[in-house]
Protein backbone atom coordinates (compact mmCIF):
# COMPACT_ATOMS: atom_id res chain seq x y z
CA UNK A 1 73.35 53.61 154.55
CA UNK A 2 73.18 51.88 150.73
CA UNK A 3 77.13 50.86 150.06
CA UNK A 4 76.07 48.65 147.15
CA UNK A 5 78.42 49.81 144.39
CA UNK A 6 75.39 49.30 141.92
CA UNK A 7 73.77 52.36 144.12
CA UNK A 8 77.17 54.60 144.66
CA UNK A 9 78.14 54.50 141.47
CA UNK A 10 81.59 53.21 142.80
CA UNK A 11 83.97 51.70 144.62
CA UNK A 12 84.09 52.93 148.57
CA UNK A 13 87.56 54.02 149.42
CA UNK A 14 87.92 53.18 153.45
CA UNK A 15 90.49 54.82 155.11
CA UNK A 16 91.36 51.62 157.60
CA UNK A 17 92.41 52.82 160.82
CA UNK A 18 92.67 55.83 159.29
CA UNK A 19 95.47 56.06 157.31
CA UNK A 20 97.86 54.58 159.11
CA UNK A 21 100.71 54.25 156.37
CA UNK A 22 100.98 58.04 157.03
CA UNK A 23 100.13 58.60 160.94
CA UNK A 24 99.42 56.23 163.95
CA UNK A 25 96.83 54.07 163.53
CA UNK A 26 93.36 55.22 165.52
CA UNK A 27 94.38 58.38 165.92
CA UNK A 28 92.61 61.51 165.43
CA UNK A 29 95.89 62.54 163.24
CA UNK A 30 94.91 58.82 161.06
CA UNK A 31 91.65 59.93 160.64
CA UNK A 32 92.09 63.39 159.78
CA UNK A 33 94.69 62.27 157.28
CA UNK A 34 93.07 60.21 155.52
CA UNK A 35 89.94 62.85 155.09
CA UNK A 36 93.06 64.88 153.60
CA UNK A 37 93.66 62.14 151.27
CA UNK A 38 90.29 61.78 150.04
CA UNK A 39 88.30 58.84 151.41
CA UNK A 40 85.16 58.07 151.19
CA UNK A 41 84.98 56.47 155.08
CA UNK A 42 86.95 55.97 158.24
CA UNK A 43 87.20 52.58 159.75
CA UNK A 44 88.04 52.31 163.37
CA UNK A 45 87.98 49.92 166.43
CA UNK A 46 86.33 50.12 169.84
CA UNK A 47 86.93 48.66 172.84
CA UNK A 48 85.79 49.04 176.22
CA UNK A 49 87.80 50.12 179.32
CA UNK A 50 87.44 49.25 182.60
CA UNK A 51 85.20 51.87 183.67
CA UNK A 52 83.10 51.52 180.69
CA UNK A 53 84.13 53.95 178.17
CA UNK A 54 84.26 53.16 174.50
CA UNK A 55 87.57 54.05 173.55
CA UNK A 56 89.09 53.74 170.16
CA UNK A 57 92.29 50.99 169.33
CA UNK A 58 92.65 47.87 167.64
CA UNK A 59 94.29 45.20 169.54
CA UNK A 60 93.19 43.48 173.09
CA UNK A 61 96.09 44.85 174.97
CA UNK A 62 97.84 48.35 174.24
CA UNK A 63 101.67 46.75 173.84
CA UNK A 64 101.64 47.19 169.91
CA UNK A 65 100.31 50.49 169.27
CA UNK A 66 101.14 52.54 172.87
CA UNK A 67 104.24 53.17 174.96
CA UNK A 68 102.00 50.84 177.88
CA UNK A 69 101.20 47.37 178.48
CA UNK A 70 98.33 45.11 179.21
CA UNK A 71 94.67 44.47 178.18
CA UNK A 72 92.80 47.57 177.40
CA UNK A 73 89.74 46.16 180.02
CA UNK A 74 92.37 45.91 182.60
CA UNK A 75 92.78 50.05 182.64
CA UNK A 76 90.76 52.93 183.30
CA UNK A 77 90.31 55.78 180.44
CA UNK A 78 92.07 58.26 182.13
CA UNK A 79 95.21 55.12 182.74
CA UNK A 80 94.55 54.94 178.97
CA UNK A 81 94.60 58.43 177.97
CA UNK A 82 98.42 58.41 179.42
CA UNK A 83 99.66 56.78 177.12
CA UNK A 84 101.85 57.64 174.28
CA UNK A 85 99.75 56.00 170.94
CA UNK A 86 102.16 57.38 168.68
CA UNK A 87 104.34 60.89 167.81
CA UNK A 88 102.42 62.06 170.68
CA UNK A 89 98.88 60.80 169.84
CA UNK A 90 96.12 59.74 172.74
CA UNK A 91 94.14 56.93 172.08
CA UNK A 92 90.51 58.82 171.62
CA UNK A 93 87.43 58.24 173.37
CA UNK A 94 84.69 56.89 170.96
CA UNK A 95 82.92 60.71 171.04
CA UNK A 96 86.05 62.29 170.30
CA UNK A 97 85.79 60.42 167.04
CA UNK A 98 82.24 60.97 166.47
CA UNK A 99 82.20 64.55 167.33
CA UNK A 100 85.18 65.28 164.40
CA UNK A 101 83.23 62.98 162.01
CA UNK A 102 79.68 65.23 162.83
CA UNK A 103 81.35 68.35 162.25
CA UNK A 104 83.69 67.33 159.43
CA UNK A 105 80.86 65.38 157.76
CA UNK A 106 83.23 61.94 157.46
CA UNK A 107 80.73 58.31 157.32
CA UNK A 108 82.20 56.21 159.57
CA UNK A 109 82.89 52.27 159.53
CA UNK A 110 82.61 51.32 163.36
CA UNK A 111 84.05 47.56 164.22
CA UNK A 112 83.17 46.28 167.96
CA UNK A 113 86.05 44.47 169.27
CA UNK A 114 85.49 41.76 172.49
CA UNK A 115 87.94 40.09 174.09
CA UNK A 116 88.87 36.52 172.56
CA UNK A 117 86.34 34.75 173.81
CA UNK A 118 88.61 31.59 174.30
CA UNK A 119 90.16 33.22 177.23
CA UNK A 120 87.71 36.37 178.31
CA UNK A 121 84.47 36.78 178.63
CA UNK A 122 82.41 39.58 176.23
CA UNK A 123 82.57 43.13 177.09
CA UNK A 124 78.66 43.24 178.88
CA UNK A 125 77.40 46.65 177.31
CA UNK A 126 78.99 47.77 174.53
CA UNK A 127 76.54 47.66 172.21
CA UNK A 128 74.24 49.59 174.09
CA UNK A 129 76.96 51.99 174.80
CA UNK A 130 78.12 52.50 171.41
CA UNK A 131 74.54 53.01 169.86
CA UNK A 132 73.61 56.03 172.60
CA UNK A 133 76.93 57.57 171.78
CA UNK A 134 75.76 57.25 167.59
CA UNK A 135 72.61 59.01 168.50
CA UNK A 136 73.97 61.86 170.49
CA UNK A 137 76.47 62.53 168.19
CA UNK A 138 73.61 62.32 165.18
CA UNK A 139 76.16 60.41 163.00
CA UNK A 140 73.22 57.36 162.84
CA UNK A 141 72.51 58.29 159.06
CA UNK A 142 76.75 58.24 158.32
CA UNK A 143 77.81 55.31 159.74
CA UNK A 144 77.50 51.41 159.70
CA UNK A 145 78.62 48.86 162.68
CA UNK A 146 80.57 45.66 162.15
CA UNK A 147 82.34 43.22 163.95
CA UNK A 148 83.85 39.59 163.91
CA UNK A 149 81.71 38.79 166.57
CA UNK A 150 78.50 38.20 165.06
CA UNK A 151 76.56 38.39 168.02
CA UNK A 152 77.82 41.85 168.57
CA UNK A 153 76.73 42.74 164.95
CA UNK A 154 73.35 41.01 165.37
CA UNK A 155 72.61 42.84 169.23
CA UNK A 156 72.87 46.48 167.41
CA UNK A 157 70.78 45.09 164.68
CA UNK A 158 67.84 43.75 167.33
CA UNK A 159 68.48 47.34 169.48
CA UNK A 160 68.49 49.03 166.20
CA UNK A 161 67.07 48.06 162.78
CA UNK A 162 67.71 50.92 161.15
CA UNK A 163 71.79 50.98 161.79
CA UNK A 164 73.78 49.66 158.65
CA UNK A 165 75.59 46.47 159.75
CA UNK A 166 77.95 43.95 159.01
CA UNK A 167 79.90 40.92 159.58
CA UNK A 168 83.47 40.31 158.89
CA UNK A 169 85.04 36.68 158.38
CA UNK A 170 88.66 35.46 157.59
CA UNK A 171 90.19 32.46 156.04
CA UNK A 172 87.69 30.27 154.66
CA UNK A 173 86.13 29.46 151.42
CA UNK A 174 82.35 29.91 152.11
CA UNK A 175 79.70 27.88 151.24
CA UNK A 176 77.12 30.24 151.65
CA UNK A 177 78.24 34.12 152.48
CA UNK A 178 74.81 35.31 152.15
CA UNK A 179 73.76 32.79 154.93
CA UNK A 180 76.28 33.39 157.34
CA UNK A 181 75.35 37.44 157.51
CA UNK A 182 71.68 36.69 157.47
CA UNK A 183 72.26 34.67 160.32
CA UNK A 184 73.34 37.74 162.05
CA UNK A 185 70.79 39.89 160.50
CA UNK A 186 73.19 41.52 159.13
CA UNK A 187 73.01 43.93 155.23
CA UNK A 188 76.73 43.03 154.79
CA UNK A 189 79.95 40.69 154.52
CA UNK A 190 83.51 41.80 154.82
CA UNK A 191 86.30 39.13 154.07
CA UNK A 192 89.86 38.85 153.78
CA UNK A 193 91.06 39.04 150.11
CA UNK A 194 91.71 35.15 150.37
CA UNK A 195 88.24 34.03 151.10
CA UNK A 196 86.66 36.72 148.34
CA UNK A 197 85.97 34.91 145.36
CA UNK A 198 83.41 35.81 142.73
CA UNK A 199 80.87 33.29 143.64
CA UNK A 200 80.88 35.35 147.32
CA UNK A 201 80.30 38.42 145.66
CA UNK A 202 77.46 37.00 143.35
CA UNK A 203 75.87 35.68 146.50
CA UNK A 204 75.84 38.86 148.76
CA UNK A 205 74.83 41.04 145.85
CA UNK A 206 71.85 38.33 145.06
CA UNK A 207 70.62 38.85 148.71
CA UNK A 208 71.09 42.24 148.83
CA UNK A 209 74.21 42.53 150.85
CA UNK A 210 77.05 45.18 150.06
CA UNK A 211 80.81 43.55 150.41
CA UNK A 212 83.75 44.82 151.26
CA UNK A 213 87.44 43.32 150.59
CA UNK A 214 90.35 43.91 152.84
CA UNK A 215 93.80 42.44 154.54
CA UNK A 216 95.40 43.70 151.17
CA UNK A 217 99.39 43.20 151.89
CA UNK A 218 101.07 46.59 151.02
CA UNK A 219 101.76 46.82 147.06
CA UNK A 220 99.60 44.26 145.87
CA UNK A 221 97.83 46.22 143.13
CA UNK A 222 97.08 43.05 141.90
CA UNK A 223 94.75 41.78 144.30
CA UNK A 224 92.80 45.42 144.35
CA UNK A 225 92.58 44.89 140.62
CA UNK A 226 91.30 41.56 141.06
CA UNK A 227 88.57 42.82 143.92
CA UNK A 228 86.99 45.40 141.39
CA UNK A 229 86.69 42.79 138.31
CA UNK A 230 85.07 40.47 141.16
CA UNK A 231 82.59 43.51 141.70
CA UNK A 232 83.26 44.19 145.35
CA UNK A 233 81.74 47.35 146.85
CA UNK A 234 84.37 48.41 149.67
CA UNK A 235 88.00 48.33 149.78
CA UNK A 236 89.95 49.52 152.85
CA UNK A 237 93.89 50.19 152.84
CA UNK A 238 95.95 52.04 155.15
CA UNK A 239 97.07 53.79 152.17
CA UNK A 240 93.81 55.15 150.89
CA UNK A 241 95.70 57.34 148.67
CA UNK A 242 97.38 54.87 146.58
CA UNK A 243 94.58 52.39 146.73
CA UNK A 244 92.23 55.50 145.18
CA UNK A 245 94.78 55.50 141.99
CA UNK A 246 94.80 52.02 141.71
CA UNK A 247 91.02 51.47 141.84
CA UNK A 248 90.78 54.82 139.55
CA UNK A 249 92.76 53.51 136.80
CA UNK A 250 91.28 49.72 137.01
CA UNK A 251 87.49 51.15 137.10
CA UNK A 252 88.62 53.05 134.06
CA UNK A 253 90.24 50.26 132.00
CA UNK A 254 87.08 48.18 132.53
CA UNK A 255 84.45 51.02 131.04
């Protein structure tokens, strides 16, 4: 999957979470709103329960998003398929996802979540797990894989060459971007809008790598703005709608 922007021929609109400014976040509602709205991708989360299914939510523990409590590794899908993830929403198994995207035709942004590894240990699997779920549901060609945890992005890579990945990193002012994703073999860099400078984007785009800004706060137009000039290739919002207009009418100013 080629995200550069010099390749597209634009800016990737990723719906993150969905589009959770309109539905709950990780929900099959999210995602099929924000294919309503337009986007070019869906970004979700997967974590694995106890019984080893890849399920779909953001967080560590289910207290923000559900009706429950405790870590998701703690329960069992069917404990997790219980809860309440919002107006009535189930948090979906990984192939629920997939099999929408397949027959919808939606490219997917996948992030691997582990458990801080401060205080747990790595989910053993999941890697594995999600790539055989990828090829049954033939959505190989439509998606890439990402994660903060580099060695998760790296593992697919080494089980998989040909899967798109990337790295994401937070809060810091990088010396080298491009070095940091090759160490995880990776063809890409996400980064909080604070750490996304110009120099980052020259250096991913001089190796190759596609980049992708994010952790926009809500009605900040002026930090999308400033992405594009930069020459980013991915934005994701949880307003994909409004973040379309805004990228739209800055895209057009600069022609």
């Amino acid at each position: 999957m080629n995200l550069l922007r010099q390749s597209t021929g634009r800016v990737t609109i990723v719906g993150h979470r969905g589009a959770p400014a309109y539905a709950p976040e990780n929900t099959l509602a999210s995602f099929e709103k924000a294919r309503a709205l337009g986007v070019d991708m869906v970004e979700f989360d997967v974590h694995l329960s106890v019984d080893g299914r890849c399920v779909v939510i953001h967080d560590e523990t289910v207290d923000r998003t559900t009706d429950g409590s405790g870590p998701v590794a703690a329960k069992t899908f069917a404990e997790l398929r219980e809860l309440d993830a919002g107006d009535g929403q189930r948090i979906p198994a990984l192939e629920e996802v997939l099999e929408w995207a397949h027959d919808v035709g939606m490219p997917l942004s996948v992030e691997l979540k582990h458990p801080n590894v401060c205080i747990a240990s790595p989910y053993v699997g999941l890697e594995e797990r999600v790539l055989d779920l990828l090829r049954r549901h033939d959505v190989v060609d439509d998606c890439f894989v990402h994660s903060y945890h580099h060695a998760a992005a790296r593992r697919i890579k080494e089980l998989a060459p040909e899967v798109t990945t990337a790295i994401s990193c937070n809060y810091a002012d990088f010396v080298d971007v491009a070095g940091v994703a090759r160490a995880a073999l990776a063809d890409g860099i996400h980064l909080e809008w604070r750490s996304l400078s110009p120099e980052a984007v020259v250096q991913a785009h001089a190796a190759g790598l596609h980049i992708l800004g994010g952790g926009i706060p809500h009605g900040r137009d002026d930090i999308v703005r400033a992405l594009i000039r930069h020459g980013v290739d991915m934005i994701d919002d949880d307003a994909p709608d409004h973040l379309r207009v805004v990228v739209e009418d800055e895209l057009a100013e600069m022609a």
